[in-house]
Structures are given as C-alpha cells and as structure tokens.
Protein backbone atom coordinates (compact mmCIF):
# COMPACT_ATOMS: atom_id res chain seq x y z
CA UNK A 1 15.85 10.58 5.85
CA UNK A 2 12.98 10.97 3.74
CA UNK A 3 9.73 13.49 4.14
CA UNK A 4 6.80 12.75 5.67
CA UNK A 5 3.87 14.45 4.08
CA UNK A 6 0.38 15.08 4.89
CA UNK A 7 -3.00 16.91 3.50
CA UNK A 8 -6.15 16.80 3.74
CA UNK A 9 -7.59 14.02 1.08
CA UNK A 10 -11.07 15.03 0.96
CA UNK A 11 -13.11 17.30 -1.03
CA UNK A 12 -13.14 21.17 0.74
CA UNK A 13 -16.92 22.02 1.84
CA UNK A 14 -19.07 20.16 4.39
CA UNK A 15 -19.36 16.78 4.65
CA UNK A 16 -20.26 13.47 6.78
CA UNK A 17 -16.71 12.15 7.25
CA UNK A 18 -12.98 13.90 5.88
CA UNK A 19 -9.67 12.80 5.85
CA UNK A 20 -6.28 13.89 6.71
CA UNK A 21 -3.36 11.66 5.18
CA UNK A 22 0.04 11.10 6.32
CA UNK A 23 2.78 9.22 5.22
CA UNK A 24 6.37 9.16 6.20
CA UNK A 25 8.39 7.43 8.43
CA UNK A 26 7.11 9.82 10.93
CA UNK A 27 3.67 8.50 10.36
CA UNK A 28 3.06 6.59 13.68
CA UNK A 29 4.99 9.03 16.16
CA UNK A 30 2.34 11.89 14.70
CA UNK A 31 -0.12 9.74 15.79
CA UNK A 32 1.14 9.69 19.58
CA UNK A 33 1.58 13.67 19.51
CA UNK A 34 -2.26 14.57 17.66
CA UNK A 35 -4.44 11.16 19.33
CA UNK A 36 -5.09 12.16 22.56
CA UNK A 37 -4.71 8.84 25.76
CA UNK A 38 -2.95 7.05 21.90
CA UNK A 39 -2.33 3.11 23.15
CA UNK A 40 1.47 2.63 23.92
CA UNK A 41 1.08 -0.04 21.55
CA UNK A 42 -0.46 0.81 18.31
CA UNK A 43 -1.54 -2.35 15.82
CA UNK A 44 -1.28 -1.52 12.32
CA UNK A 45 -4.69 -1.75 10.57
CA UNK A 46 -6.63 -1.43 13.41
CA UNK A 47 -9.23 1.69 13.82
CA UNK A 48 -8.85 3.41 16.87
CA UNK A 49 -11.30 6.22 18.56
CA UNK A 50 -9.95 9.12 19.92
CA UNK A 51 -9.31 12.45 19.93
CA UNK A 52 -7.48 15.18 17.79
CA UNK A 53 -5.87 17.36 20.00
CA UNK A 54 -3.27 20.32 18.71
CA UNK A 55 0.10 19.61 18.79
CA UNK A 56 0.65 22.55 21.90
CA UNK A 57 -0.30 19.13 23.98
CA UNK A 58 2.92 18.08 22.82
CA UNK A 59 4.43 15.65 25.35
CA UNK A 60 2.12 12.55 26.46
CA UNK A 61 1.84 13.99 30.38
CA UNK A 62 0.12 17.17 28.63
CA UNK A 63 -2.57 15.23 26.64
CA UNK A 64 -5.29 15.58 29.90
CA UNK A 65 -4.92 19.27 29.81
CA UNK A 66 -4.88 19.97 25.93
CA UNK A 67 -8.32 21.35 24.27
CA UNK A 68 -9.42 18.41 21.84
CA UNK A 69 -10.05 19.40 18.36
CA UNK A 70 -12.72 16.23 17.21
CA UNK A 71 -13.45 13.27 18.01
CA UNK A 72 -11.84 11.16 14.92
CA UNK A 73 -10.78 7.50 13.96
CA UNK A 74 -7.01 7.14 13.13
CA UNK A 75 -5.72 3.99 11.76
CA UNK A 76 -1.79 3.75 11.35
CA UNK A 77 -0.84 1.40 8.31
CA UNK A 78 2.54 0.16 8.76
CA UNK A 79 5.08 0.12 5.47
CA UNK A 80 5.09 -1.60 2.73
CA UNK A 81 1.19 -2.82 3.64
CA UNK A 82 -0.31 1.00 2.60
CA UNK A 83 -1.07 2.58 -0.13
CA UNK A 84 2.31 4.65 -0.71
CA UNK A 85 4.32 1.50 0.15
CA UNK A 86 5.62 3.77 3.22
CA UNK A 87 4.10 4.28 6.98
CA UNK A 88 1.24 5.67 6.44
CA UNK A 89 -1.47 7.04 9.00
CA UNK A 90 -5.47 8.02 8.44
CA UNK A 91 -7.31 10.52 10.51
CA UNK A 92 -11.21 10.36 9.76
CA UNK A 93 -13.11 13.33 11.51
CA UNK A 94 -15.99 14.91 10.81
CA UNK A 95 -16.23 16.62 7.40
CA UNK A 96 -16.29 20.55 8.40
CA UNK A 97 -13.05 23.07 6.91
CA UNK A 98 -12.41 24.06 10.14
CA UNK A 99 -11.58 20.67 11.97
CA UNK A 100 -9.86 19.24 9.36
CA UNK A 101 -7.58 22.11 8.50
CA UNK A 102 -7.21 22.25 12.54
CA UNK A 103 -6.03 18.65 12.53
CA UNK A 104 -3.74 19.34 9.33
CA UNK A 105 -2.35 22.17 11.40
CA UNK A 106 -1.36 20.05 14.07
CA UNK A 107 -0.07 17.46 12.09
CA UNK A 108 2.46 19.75 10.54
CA UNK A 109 3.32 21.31 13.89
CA UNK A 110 4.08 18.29 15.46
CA UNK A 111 7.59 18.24 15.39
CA UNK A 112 8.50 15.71 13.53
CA UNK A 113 11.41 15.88 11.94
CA UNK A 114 10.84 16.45 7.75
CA UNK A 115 7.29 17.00 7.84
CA UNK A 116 5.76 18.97 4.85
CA UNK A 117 2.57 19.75 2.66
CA UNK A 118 2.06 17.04 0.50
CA UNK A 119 2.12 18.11 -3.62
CA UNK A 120 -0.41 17.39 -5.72
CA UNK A 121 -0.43 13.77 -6.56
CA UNK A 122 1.87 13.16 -4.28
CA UNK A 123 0.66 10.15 -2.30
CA UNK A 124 0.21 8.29 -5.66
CA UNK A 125 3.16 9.50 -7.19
CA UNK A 126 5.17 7.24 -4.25
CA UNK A 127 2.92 4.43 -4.53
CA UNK A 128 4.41 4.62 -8.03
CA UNK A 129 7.84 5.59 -7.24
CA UNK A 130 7.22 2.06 -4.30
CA UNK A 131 6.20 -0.07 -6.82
CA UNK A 132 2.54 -0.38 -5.34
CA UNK A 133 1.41 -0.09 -9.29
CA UNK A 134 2.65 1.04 -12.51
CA UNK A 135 2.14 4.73 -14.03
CA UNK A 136 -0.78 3.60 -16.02
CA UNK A 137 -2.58 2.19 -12.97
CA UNK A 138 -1.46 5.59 -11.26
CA UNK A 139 -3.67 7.35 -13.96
CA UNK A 140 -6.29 5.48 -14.01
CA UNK A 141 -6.91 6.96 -10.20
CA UNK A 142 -7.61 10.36 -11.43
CA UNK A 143 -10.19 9.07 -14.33
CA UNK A 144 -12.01 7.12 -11.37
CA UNK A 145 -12.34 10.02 -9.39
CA UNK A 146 -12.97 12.11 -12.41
CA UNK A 147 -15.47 9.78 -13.80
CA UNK A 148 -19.10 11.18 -14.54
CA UNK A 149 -20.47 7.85 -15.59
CA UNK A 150 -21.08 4.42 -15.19
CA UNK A 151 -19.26 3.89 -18.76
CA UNK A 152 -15.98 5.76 -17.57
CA UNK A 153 -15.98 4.38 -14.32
CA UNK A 154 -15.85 0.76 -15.35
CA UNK A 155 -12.83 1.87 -18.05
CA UNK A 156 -11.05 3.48 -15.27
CA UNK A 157 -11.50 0.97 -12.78
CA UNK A 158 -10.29 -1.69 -15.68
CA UNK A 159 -7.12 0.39 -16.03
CA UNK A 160 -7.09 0.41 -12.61
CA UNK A 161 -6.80 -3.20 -12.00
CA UNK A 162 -4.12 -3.47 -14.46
CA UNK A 163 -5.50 -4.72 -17.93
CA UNK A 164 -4.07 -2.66 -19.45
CA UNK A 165 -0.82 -3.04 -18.43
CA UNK A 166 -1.11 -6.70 -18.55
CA UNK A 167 -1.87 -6.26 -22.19
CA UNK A 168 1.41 -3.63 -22.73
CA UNK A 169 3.24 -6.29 -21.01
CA UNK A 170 2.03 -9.13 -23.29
CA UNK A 171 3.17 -7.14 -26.52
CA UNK A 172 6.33 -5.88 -25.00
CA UNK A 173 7.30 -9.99 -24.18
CA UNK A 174 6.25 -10.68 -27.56
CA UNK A 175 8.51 -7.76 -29.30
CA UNK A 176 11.39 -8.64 -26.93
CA UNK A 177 11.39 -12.06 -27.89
CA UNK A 178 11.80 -10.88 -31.76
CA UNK A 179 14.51 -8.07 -30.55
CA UNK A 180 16.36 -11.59 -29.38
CA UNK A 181 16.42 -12.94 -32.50
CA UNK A 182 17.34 -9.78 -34.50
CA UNK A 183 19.88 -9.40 -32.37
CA UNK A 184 20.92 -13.26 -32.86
CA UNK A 185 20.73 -12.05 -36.65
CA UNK A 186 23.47 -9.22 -36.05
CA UNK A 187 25.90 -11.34 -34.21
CA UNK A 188 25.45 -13.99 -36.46
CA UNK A 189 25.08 -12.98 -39.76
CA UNK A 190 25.69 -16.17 -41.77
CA UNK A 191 22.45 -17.62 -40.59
CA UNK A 192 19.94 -18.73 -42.78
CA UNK A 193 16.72 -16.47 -42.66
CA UNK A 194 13.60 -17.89 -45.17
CA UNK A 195 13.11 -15.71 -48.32
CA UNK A 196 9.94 -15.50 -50.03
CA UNK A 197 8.24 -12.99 -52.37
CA UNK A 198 7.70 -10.53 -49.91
CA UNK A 199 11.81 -9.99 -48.84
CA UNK A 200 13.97 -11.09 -46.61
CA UNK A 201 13.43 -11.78 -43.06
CA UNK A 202 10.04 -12.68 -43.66
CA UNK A 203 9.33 -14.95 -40.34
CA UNK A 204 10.54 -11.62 -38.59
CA UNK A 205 8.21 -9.53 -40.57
CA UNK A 206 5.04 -11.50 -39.87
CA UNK A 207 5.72 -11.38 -35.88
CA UNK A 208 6.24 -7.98 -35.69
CA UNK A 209 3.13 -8.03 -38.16
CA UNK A 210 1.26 -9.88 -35.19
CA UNK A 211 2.87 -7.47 -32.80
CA UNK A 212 1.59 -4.58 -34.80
CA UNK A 213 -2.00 -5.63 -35.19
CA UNK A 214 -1.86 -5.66 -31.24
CA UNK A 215 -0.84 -2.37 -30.82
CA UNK A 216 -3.41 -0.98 -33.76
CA UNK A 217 -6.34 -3.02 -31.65
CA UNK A 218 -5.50 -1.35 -28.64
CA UNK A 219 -5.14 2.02 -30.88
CA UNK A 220 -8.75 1.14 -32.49
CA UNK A 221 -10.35 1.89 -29.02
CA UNK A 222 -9.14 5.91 -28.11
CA UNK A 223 -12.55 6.97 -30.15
CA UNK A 224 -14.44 5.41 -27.51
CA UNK A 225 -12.01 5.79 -24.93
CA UNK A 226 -12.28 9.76 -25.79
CA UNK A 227 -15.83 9.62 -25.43
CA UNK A 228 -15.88 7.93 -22.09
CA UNK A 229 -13.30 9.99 -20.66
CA UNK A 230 -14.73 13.47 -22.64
CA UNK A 231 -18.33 12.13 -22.98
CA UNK A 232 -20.12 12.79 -26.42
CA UNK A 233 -20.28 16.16 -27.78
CA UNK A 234 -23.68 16.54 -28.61
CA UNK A 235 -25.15 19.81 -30.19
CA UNK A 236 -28.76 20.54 -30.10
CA UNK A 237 -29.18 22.91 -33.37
CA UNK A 238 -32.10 23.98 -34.72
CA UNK A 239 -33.76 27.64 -36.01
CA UNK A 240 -35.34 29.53 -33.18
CA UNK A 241 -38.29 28.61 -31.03
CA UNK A 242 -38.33 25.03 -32.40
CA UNK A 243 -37.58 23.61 -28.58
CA UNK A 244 -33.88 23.37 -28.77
CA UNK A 245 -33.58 24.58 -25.32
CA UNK A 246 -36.47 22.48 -24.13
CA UNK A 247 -35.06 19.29 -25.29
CA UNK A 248 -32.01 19.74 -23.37
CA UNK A 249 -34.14 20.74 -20.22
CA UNK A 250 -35.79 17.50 -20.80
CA UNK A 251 -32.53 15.29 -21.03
CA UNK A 252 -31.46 16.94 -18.02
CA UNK A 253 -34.28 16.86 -16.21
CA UNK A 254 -33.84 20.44 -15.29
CA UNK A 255 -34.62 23.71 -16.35
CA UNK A 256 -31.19 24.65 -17.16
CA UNK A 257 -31.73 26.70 -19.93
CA UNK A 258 -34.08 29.31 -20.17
CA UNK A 259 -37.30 28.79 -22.81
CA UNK A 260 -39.70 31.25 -23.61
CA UNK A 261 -41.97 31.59 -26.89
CA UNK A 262 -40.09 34.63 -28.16
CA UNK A 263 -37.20 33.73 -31.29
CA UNK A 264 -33.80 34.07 -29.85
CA UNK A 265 -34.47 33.63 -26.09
CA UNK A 266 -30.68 32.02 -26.32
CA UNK A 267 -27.94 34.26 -27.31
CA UNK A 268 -24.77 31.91 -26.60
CA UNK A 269 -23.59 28.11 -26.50
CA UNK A 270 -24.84 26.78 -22.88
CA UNK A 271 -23.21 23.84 -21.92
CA UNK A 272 -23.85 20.70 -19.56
CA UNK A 273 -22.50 17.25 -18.22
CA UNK A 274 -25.08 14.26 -18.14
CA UNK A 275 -25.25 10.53 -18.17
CA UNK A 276 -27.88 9.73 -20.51
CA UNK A 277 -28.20 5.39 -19.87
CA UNK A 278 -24.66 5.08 -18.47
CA UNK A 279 -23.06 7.43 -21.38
CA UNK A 280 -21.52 10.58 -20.43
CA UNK A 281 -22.90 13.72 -22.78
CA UNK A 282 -21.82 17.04 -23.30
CA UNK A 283 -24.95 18.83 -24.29
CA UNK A 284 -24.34 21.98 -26.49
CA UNK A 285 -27.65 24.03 -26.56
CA UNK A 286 -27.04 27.27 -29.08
CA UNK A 287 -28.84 29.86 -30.39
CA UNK A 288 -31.04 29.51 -33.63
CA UNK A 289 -29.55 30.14 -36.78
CA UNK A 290 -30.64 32.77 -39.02
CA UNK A 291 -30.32 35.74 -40.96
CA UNK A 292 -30.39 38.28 -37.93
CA UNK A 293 -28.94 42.10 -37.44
CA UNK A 294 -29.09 41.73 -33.90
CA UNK A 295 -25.24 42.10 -33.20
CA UNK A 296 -25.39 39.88 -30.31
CA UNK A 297 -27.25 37.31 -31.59
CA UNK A 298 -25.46 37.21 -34.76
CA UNK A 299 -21.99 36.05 -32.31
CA UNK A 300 -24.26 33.58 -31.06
CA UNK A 301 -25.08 32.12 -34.38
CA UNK A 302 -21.40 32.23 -35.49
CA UNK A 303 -20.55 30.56 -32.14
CA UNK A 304 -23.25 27.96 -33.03
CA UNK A 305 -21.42 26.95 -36.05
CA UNK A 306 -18.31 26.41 -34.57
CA UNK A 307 -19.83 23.77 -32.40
CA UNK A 308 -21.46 22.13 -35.06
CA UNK A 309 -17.96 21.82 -36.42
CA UNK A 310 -16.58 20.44 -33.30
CA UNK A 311 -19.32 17.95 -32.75
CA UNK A 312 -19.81 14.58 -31.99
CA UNK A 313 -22.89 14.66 -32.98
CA UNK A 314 -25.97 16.88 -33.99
CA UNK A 315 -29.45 16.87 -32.69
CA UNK A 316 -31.42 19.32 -35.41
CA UNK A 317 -34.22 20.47 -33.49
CA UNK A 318 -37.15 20.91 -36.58
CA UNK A 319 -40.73 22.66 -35.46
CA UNK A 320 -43.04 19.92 -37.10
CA UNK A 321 -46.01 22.77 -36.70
CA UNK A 322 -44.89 24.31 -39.55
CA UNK A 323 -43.50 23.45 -42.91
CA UNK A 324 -39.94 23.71 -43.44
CA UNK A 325 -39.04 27.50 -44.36
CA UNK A 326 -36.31 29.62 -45.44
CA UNK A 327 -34.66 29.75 -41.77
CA UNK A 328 -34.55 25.84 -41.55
CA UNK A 329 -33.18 25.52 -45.16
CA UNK A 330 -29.96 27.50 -43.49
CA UNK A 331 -29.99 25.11 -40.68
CA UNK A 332 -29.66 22.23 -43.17
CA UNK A 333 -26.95 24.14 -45.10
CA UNK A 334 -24.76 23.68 -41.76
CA UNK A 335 -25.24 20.25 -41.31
CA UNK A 336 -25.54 18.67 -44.56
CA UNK A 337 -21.78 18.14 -45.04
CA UNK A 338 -21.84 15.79 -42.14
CA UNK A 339 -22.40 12.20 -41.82
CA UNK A 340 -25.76 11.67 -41.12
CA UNK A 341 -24.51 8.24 -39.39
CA UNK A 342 -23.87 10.70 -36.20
CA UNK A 343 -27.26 12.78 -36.72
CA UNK A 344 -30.68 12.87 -35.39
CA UNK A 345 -33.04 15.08 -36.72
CA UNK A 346 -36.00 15.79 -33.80
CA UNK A 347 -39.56 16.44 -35.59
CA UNK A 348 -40.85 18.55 -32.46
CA UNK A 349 -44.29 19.76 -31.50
CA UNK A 350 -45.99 16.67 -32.28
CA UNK A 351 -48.95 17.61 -30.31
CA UNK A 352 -49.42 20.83 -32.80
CA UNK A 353 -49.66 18.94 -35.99
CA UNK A 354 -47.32 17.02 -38.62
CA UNK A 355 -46.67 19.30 -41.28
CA UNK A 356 -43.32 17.47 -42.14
CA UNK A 357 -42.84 14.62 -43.36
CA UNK A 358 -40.15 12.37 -42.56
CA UNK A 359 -40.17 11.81 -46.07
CA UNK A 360 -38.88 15.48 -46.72
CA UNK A 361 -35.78 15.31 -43.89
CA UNK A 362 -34.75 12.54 -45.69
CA UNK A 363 -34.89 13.87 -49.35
CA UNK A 364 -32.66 16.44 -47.63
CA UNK A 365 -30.56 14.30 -45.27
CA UNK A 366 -30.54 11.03 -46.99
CA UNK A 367 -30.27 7.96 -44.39
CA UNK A 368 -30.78 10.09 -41.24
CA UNK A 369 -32.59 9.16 -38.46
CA UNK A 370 -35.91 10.75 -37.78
CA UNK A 371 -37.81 10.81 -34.36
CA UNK A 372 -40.83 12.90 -32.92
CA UNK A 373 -41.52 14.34 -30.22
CA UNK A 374 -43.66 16.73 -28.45
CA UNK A 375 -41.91 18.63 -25.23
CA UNK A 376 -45.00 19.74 -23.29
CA UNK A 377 -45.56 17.98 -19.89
CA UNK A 378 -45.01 14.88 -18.99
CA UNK A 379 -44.15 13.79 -22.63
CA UNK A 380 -41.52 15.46 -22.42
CA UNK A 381 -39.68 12.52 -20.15
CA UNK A 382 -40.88 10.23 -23.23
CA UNK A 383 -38.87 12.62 -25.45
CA UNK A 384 -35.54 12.45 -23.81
CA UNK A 385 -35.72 8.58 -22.88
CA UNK A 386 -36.38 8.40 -26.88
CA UNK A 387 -33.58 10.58 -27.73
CA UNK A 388 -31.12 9.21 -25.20
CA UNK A 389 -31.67 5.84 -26.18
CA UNK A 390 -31.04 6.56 -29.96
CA UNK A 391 -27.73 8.29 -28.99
CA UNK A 392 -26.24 5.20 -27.24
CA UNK A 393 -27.56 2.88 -30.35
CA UNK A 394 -26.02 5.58 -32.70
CA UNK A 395 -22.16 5.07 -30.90
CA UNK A 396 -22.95 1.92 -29.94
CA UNK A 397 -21.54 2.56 -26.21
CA UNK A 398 -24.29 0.20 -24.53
CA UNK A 399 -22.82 -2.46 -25.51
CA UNK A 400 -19.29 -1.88 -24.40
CA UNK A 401 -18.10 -4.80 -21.91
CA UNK A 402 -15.68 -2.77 -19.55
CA UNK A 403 -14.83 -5.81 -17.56
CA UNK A 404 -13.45 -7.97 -20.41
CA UNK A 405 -12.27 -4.24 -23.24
CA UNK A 406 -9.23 -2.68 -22.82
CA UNK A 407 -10.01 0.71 -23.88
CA UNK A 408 -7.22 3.31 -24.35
CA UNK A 409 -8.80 6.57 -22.68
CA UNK A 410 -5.41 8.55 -22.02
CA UNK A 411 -3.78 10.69 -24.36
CA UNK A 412 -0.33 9.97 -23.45
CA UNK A 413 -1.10 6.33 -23.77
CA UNK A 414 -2.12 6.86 -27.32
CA UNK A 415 0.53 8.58 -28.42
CA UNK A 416 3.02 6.16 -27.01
CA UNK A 417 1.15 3.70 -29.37
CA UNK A 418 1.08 5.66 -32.44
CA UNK A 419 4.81 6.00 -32.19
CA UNK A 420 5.36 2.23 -31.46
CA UNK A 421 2.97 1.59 -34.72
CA UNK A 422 5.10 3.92 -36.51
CA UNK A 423 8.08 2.31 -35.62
CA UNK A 424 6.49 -0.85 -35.87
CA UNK A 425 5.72 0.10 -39.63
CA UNK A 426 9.44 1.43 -40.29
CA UNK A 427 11.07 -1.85 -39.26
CA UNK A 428 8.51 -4.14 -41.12
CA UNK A 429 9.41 -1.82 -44.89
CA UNK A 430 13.21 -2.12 -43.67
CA UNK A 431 13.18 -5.37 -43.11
CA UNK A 432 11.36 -6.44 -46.61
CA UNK A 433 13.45 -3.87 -48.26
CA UNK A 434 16.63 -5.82 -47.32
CA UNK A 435 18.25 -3.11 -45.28
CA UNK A 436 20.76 -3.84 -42.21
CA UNK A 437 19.20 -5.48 -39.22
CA UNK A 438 20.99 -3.54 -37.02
CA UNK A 439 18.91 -0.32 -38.49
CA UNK A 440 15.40 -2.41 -38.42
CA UNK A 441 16.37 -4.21 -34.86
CA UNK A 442 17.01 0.42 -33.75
CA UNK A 443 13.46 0.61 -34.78
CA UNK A 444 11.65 -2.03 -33.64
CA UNK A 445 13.30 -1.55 -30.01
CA UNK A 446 12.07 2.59 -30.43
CA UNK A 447 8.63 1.06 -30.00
CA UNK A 448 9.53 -1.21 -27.10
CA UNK A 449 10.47 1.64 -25.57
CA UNK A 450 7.63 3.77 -26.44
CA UNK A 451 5.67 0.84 -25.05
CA UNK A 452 7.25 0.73 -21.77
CA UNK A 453 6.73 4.46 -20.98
CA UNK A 454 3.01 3.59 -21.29
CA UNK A 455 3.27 1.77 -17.89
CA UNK A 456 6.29 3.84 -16.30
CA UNK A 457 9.45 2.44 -17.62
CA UNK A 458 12.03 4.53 -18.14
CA UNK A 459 9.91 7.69 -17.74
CA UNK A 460 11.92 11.12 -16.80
CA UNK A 461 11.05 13.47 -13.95
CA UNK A 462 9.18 15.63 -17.04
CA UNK A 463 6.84 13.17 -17.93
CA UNK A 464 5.89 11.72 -13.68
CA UNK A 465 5.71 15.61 -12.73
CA UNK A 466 3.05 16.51 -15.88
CA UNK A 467 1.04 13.17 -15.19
CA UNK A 468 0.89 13.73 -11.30
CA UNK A 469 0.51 17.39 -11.52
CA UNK A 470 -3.30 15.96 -12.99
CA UNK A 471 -4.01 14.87 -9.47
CA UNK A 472 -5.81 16.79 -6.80
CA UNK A 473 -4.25 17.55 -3.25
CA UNK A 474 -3.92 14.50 -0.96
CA UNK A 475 -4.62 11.70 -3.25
C-alpha cells in the first residue's frame, strides 16, 4: 500500500487563509477523523465547512466532546481528478503557525495506516510520477512561484502549459522519423541513397539539418531565459558622491542604501531585486572607485570590480557638476573594455550645471548611450522611469511575447540541448564523411535521448530527486 503524505502548503508566518495538503489513499478517511459532524457521504470537489478537531476525538461518537482546533474548509478530491493523480484532500484554515501546525499534527496522528511528512517537492514529484504532466511542466511550478516579475511569470506559466514540451515533442517526432529511415539504411544496405557534392546521405543530412536548426532556436533563447529567471545584473558604478546610491534609491523607490554628501558613504556591493516595467533587475550599488588607503574601502573597490566583471550591464554614475577628473578617468579604465551596447552612462546633477558634455563620454565610450538626470526631489521619479525604460530598450525584453516564445529558462533544459546539438553536429560530419550508418544512426539517437530527458523520459532517480529537491515543502 502506498503512503499518504501531508504538509502544510503555505508560506510559514501570518496570513488570511493556509493550507494543509494530503494525499494518499488515506486521504478521505483523515477527513472523517480531523472534520468534526464530517457528512457520511462526502462528494468529491465539493467545499465543506467545518471544524478541525485533534485526532484524540478519534472515533465519530467522540467528535461532540473533542476541543475544535479552527473553523476550516476541507474539500476531498477523489483520484485521478487531483493534482497528484491520487486521493487527495485540502484543509483551508486560517493562516496563523499555530493552527495549521495543530491541524498538521492531527493529520499525522490520525491513525491512518502509512501516513508521513511529505518531502520537499513531493506532491509534484507524484503528479509527475501519475502522469498529471511531464518533468518540464513539473519545473516550471517552482519558476511560477519563484517568479519576481511579470516577464518570468508569463515564461513560467508558458512552460507550464506545456509549450515547451509540445515543441521537444515536435523535434523528437521529427528525429524519430529520420532514426526510421537510418535504421531502414542498416538493414538494407543496398538501397539507393542520392549523392551530391556535399556526401552521401545527403536527404538525411538536410533533415537532421532542419532538426538541428530547431534545437539551436530553442538554444538561441537561454540569454533571455537567464535573464527572466536571474533578472539583469545591473551595476551602478561610478567615483564617489556622484549619486550612485541615490539612483538605485530612486529605481527602488526606497531608501535602501544609505546617501550622504561625504566620499565613500558605501564601503561594499549592496544588492536588490526589482521589476523595473515588467523586467526583473538585480541592482548592484558599490562603492566608488579610487585611489584610496582606507583598507576597508579599498576591499570595497576591489569587490566593485568584480561585479563589473560579472555584469549584465553597467550604469556609470558621472557627477555632471564637475568636469571629468583623475578619479573618473579610473572609472572609465574599468569599463572601457566592455561593449558599450550593454552601457549607460548617467550625466547626474543636472540641476548643478553641465560641465560635461555628452560629446566627451562619447570620445571616451564611443556609441554609448548618454542620459541626464538630476536625483533631488521629485525628479528623481523622472530619473528612474528614464533609466528603467532605456534598460528594457537596451535587452530588448519589452517586447518579448510570452504567450506565443518558447523561452528556455532552465539550466538542465539547456544542457540537454547543447548535447543533442552536439550530437546533432557529429552525425551530420559522419554522415557527409561517408562513415557507417550504424555509427551516425548511435549519434543521432544520443540526442533523442538527450531530448527526451528534457520532458522526463527516461530520467533516473538522480536527476527527479535534484530537480524536486528545488521545491519547497508541500507543493
């Protein structure tokens, strides 16, 4: 007999409504020992009100004496009509730690026969295991509840839907189709196979060429899919006091960051999530660079240009008050080995002056993009709007269409393509290099394979324990 498992499925901490999951065939006989007066016939799908009561109230002629935990709404979901494919029952009670870990308590005290904590994942792991959706579906329900933006969210719930895997399918049909007729090839090797210029087996060689510009289109997306999942990795850099940490005060719309007129007010890297226009951003704010024997502030400067190295892309911060000096000459040593295609360079204090010319950035930084702004008050909103909307014209993520994209966001997923390109590649040079189909057809079904695994075919117990370990208690 299997285990029935339960947890609680909501977020610890206060809250209007939580959850505690079960599923199991033991699903609907915890709901007669926990629902206090439970009907003697329960209908699946239907919300009932009633109480939680602790599983000391045991037997149904105990339920008018037993102390009721919370009032709560329990709906039993009979199998394969749930989201594990198995029984499944929902307790909805009021949000606090201490009623729903009460409830969770009695649950698992219920007596039922093979009741346990649920692990990690677990619940989606058997809708999985069920059949309810494929493993790339199954991941997509962690990036939806991960999501931090309208631009991830509509990737995830793509993936979600099954686009993706609708798309692996497609290619896998298409390569099995030309693993037929290699394998025709093999045990008939007196047929007749059109030879041009480019080899033998050249009708093979341009399907699996179509095959492989599928696979390389779906590759062409993990830059943005990285982004959406990561968010852009934006680092505000600048020399100090130029209103680095202002501007990132302003695109947050906090005062995250501390700013005061004195040079060197921030010591370290400080950084935060945001959605700037449906984009998810990393902001980096770091300490200004310059010559400094301040032993602290020097690791702050050498931690600044390690995240210039990592990043996406650079916001130099440049006090237009002043001309440019000695100390922003060293910020432009840092940054003018990068592409200036993923730079914008932020003329601040506007409302002081304009003592550099856009003109002179560019002599420096040839083809950048050159805005300014002044961070005092309410201009300050007009700042970040003006700096937010360059970034998503800059990576272009604005005009993404989630609901008609796929866009490879998972790791895993790209590496299962980058091994079906390579072997993709390998049979294509085989086959024009005249070399046994049976060798070519061995790597052309090596990226079949590596296709499958993206949506859960033949996967080992390695691979479904590392993706569902991902996965947060009861979901």
């Amino acid at each position: 007999m299997s285990d029935t498992i339960a947890a609680i499925s909501t977020a610890p901490g206060e809250a209007g409504i939580g959850i505690v999951r079960v599923s199991g065939p033991g699903s609907e006989d915890i709901m007669r020992k926990v629902m206090a007066n439970c009907p003697a016939e329960i209908e699946p799908r239907h919300m009932y009100l009633g109480s939680a009561i602790s599983s000391s109230a045991g037997m149904a002629d105990a339920n008018a004496k037993a102390e009721p935990i919370d009032k709560a709404l329990f709906v039993y979901m009979k199998s394969p009509a749930s989201y594990t494919g198995e029984d499944m029952l929902e307790i909805q009670a009021h949000g606090g730690t201490a009623s729903l870990k009460s409830i969770l308590r009695a649950v698992l005290e219920s007596g039922i026969a093979n009741i346990r904590m649920a692990e990690p994942g677990e619940f989606t792991k058997l809708a999985f295991l069920n059949g309810k959706m494929d493993l790339s579906q199954a991941e997509a329900v962690i990036d939806i509840i991960k999501a931090k933006s309208d631009l991830s969210l509509g990737i995830a719930e793509a993936q979600h839907s099954g686009r993706l895997s609708d798309k692996v399918r497609e290619i896998r049909e298409a390569l099995l189709d030309i693993l037929a007729e290699m394998a025709v090839d093999i045990d008939y090797p007196d047929e007749d196979y059109e030879i041009d210029s480019e080899g033998a087996n050249s009708e093979l060689v341009g399907k699996l060429r179509w095959v492989m510009a599928d696979v390389d289109e779906l590759l062409d997306t993990a830059s943005i899919g990285r982004i959406a999942r990561d968010g852009v990795r934006v680092v505000i850099a600048g020399k100090p006091n130029a209103g680095k940490s202002s501007l990132m005060n302003a695109l947050l719309g906090e005062g995250r960051v501390i700013v005061t007129d004195v040079p060197g007010t921030t010591r370290d890297t400080v950084e935060e999530s945001a959605s700037l226009g449906g984009v998810p951003i990393v902001l980096v704010d770091t300490a200004g660079i310059r010559e400094t024997g301040d032993k602290v502030e020097k690791i702050g400067v050498e931690r600044t240009t390690q995240a210039i190295a990592g990043a996406d892309m650079v916001l130099l911060v440049l006090d237009g008050s002043r001309e440019l000096d000695d100390e922003d000459s060293k910020v432009l040593e840092y940054v003018e080995h990068m592409s200036t295609d993923h730079m914008l360079v932020v003329i601040n204090k506007e409302d002081l002056g304009n003592s550099i010319s856009e003109e002179t950035v560019r002599e420096k930084l040839p083809g950048v993009r050159v805005i300014r702004t002044s961070l005092v008050g309410s201009a300050a909103t007009d700042a970040a709007i003006k700096v937010s909307e360059t970034i998503g014209e800059i990576f272009e993520l604005g005009s993404i269409n989630t609901s008609e994209m796929n866009i490879v966001t998972n790791e895993r997923h790209v590496q299962m393509l980058r091994n079906a390109e390579m072997n993709l590649d390998e049979a294509i040079s085989m086959l024009q290099n005249g070399e046994p189909m049976e060798v070519a057809e061995l790597s052309a079904h090596y990226a079949y394979d590596s296709l499958g695994k993206i949506i859960g075919e033949d996967v080992g117990d390695e691979i479904l324990n590392t993706v569902f370990s991902k996965f947060c208690l009861g979901k």
